[in-house]
N, C-alpha and C. Protein backbone atom coordinates (compact mmCIF):
# COMPACT_ATOMS: atom_id res chain seq x y z
N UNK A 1 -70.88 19.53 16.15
CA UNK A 1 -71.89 19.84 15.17
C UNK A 1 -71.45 21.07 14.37
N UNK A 2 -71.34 20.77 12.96
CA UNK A 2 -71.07 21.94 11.77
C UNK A 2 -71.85 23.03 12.15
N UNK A 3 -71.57 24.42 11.99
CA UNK A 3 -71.86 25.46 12.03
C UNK A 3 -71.91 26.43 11.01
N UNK A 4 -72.35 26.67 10.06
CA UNK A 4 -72.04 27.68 8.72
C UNK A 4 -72.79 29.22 8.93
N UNK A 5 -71.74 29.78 8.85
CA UNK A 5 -72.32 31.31 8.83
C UNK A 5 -72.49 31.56 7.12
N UNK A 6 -73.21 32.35 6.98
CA UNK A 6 -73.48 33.25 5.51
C UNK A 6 -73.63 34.52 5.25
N UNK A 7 -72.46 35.33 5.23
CA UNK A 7 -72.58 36.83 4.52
C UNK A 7 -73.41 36.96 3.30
N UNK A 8 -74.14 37.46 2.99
CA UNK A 8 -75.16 37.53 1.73
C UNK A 8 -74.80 39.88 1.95
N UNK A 9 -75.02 39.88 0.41
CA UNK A 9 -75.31 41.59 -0.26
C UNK A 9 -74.82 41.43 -1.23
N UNK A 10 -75.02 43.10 -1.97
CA UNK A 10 -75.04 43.16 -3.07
C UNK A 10 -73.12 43.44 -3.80
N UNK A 11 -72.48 43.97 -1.96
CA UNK A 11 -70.95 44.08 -2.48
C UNK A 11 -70.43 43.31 -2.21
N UNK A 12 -69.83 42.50 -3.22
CA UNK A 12 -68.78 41.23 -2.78
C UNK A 12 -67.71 41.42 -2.11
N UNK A 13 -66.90 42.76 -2.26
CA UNK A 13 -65.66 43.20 -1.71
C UNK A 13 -66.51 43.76 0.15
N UNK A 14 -67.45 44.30 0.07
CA UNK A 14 -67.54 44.39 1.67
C UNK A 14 -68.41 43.51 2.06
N UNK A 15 -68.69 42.26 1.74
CA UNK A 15 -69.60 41.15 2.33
C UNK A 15 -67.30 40.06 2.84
N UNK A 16 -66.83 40.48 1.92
CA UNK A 16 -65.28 39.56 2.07
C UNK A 16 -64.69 40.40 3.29
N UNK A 17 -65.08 41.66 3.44
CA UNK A 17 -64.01 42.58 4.47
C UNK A 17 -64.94 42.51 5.41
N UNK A 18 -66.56 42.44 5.84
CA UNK A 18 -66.60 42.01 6.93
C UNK A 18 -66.74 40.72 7.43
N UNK A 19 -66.65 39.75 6.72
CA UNK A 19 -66.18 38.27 7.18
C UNK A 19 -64.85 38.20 7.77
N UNK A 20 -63.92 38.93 7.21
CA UNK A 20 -63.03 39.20 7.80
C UNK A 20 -63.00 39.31 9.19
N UNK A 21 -63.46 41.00 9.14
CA UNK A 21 -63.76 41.11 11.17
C UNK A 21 -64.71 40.59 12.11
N UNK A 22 -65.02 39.12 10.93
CA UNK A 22 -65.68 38.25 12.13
C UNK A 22 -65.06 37.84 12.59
N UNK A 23 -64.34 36.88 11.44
CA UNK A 23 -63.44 35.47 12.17
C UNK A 23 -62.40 35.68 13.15
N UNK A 24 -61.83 36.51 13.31
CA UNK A 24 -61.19 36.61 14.65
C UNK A 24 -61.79 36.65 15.83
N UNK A 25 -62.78 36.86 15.94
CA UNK A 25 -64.13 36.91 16.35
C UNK A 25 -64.78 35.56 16.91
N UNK A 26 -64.48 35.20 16.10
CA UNK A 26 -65.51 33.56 16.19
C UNK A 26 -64.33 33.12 16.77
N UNK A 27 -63.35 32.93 16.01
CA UNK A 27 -61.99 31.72 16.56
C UNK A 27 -61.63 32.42 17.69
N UNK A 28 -62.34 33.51 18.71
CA UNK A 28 -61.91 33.59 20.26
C UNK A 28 -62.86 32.56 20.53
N UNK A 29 -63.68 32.69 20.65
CA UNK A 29 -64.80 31.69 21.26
C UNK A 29 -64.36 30.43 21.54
N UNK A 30 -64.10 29.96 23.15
CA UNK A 30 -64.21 28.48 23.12
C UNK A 30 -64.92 27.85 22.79
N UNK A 31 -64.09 26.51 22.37
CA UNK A 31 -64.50 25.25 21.94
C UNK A 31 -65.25 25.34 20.42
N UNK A 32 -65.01 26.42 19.33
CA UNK A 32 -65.19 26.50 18.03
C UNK A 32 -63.59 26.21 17.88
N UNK A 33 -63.78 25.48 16.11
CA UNK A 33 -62.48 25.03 15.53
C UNK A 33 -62.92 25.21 14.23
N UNK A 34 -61.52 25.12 13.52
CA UNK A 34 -61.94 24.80 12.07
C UNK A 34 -62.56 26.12 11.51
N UNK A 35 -62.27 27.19 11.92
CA UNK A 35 -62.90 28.51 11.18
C UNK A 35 -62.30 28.87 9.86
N UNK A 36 -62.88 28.66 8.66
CA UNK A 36 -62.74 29.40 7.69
C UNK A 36 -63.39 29.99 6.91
N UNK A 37 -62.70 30.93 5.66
CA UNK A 37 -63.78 31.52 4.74
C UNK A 37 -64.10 31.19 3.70
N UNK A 38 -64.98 29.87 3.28
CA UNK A 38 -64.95 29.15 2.68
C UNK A 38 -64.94 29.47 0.74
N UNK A 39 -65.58 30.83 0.66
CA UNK A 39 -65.58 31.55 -0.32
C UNK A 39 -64.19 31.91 -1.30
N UNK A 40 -64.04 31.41 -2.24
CA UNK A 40 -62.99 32.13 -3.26
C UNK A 40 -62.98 33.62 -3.39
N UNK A 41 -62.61 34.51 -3.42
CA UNK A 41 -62.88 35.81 -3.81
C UNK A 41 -62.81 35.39 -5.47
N UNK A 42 -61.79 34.71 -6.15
CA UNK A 42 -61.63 34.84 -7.46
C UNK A 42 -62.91 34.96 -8.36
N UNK A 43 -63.96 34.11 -7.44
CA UNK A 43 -65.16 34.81 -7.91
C UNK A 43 -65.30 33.48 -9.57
N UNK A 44 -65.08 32.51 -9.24
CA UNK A 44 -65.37 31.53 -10.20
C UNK A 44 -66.69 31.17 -11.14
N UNK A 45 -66.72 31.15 -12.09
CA UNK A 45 -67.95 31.30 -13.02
C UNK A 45 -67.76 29.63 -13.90
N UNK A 46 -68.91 29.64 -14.06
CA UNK A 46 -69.19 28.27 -15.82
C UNK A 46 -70.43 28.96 -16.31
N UNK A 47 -69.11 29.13 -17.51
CA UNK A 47 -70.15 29.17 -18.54
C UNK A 47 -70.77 27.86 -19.26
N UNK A 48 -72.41 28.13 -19.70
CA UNK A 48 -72.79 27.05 -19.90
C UNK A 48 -73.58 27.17 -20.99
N UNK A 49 -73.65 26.28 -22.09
CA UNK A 49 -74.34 26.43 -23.44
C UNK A 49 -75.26 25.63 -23.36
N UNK A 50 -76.51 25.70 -23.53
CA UNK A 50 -78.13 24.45 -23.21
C UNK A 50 -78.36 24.67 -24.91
N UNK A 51 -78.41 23.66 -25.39
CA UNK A 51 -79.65 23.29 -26.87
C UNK A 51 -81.02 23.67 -26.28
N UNK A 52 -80.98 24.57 -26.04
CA UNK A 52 -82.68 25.37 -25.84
C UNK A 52 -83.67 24.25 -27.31
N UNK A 53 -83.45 24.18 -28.29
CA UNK A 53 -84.11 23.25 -29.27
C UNK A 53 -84.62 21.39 -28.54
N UNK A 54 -82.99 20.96 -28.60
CA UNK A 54 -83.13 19.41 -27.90
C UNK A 54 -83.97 20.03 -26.65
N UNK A 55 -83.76 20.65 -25.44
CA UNK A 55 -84.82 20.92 -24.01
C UNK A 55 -85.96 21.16 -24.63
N UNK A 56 -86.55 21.61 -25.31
CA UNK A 56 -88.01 21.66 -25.69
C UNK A 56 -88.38 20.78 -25.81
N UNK A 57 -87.51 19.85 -27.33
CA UNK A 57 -88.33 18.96 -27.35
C UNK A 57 -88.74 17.28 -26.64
N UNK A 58 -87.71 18.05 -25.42
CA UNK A 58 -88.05 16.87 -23.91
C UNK A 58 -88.43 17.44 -22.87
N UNK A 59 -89.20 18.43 -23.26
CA UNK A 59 -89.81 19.10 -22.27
C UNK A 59 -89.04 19.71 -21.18
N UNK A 60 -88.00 20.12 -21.01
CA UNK A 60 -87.10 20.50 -20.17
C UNK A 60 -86.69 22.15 -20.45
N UNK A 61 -87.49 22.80 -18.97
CA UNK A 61 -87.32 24.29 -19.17
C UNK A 61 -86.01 24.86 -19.12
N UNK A 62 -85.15 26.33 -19.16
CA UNK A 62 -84.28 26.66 -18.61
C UNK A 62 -83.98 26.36 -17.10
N UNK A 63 -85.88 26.80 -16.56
CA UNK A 63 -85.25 26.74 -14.69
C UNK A 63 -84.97 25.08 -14.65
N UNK A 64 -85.55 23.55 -15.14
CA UNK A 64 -85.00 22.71 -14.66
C UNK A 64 -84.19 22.74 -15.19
N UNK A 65 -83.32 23.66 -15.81
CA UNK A 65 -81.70 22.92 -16.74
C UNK A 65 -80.90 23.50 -14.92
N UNK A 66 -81.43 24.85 -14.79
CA UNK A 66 -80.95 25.83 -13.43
C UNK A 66 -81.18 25.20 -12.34
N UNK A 67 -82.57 24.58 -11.51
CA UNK A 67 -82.47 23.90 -10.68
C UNK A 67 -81.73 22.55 -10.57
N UNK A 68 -81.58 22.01 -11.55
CA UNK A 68 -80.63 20.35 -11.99
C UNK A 68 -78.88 21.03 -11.62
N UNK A 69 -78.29 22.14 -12.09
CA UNK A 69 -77.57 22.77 -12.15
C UNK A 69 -76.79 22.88 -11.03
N UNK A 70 -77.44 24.01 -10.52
CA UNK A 70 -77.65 24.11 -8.87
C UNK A 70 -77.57 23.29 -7.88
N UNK A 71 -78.20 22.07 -7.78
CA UNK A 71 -78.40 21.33 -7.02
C UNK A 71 -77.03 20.39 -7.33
N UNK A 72 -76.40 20.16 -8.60
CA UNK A 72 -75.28 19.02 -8.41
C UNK A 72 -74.09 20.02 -8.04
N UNK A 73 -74.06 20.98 -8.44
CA UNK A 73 -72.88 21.99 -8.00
C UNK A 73 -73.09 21.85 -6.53
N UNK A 74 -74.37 22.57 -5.75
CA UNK A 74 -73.65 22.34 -4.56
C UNK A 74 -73.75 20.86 -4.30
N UNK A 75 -73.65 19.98 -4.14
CA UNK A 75 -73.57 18.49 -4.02
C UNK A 75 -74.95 17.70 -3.40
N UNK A 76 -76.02 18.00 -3.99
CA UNK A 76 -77.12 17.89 -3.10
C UNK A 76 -77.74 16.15 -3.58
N UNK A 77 -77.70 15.27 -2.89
CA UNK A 77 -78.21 14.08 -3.43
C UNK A 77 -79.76 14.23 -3.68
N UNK A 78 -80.81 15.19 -3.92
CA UNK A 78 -82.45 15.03 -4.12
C UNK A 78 -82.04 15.78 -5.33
N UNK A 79 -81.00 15.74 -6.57
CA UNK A 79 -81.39 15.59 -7.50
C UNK A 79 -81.70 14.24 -8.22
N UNK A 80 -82.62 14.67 -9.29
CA UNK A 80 -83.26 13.21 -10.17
C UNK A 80 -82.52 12.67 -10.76
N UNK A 81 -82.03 11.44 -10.71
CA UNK A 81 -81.04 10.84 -11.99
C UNK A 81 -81.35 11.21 -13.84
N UNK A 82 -82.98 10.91 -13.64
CA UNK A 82 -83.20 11.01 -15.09
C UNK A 82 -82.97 12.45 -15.54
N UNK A 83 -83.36 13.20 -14.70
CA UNK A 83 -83.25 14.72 -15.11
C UNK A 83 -81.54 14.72 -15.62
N UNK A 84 -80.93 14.09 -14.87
CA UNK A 84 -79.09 14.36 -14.79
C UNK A 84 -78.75 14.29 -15.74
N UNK A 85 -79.33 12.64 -16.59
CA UNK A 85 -78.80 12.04 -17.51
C UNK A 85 -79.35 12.77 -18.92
N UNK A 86 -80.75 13.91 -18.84
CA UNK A 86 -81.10 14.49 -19.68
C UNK A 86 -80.71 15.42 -20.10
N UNK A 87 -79.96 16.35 -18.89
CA UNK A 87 -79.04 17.10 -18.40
C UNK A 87 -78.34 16.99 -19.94
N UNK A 88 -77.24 16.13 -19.37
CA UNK A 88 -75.49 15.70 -19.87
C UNK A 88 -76.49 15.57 -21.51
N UNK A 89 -77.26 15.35 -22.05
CA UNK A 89 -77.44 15.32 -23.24
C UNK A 89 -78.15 16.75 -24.23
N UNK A 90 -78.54 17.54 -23.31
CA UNK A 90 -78.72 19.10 -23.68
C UNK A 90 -77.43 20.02 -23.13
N UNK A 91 -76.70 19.98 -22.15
CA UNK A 91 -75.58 20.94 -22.16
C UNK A 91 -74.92 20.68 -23.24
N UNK A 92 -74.56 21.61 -24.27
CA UNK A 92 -73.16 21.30 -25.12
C UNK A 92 -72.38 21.88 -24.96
N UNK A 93 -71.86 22.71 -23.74
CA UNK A 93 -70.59 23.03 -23.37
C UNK A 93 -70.43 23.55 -22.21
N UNK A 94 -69.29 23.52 -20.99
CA UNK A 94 -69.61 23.76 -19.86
C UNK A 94 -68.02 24.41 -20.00
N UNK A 95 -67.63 25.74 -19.49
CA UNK A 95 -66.33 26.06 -19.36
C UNK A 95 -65.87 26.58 -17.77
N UNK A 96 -65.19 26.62 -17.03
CA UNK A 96 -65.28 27.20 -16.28
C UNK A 96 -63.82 28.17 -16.19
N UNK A 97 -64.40 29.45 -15.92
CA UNK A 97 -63.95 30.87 -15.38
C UNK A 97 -63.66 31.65 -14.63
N UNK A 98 -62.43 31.83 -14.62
CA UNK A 98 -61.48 32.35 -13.11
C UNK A 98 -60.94 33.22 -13.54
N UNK A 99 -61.36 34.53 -13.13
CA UNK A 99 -60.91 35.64 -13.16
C UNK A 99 -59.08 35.81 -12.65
N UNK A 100 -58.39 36.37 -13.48
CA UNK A 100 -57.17 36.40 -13.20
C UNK A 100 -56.67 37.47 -12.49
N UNK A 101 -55.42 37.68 -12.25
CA UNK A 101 -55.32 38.77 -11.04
C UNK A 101 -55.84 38.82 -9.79
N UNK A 102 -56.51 38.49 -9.53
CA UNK A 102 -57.56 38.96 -8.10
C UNK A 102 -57.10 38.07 -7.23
């Protein structure tokens, strides 16, 4: 049975350095496998452009453009199809952003 831990705060660099001095941590523990940190540090972004105009006039707020959003990023099947397909016709541009160096 899957197990997911979650570091959550406000510093990304010491929420990454003490995940760190977990996992050695965890991977003593018998009979755990498969330990990783599933997190990019690169710290990946999309930018995203909504026709705030077209969403009005289908009734579609920012938060459902954000909850619709949300929910297919992390891969969640209880999003709505119709919302999806209303979706893909108010985003007009989706880029995504990876910080270089890091």
């Amino acid at each position: 049975m899957p197990i997911e831990l979650r570091i959550r705060g406000n510093d990304l660099k010491a929420n990454f350095d003490y995940a760190n001095l977990l996992l050695p941590k965890i991977r003593a523990i018998a009979g755990i496998a498969d330990v990783r940190i599933q997190q990019s540090r690169r710290q990946p972004v999309f930018d995203i452009d909504v026709d705030r105009t077209r969403a009005q006039q289908v009734a579609v707020t920012m938060r459902d453009v954000t909850t619709s959003l949300v929910a297919n990023l992390a891969g969640s099947s209880q999003v709505a199809p119709l919302k999806t397909m209303i979706l893909g016709k108010l985003i007009t541009s989706v880029r995504s952003v990876v910080p270089q160096g890091i």
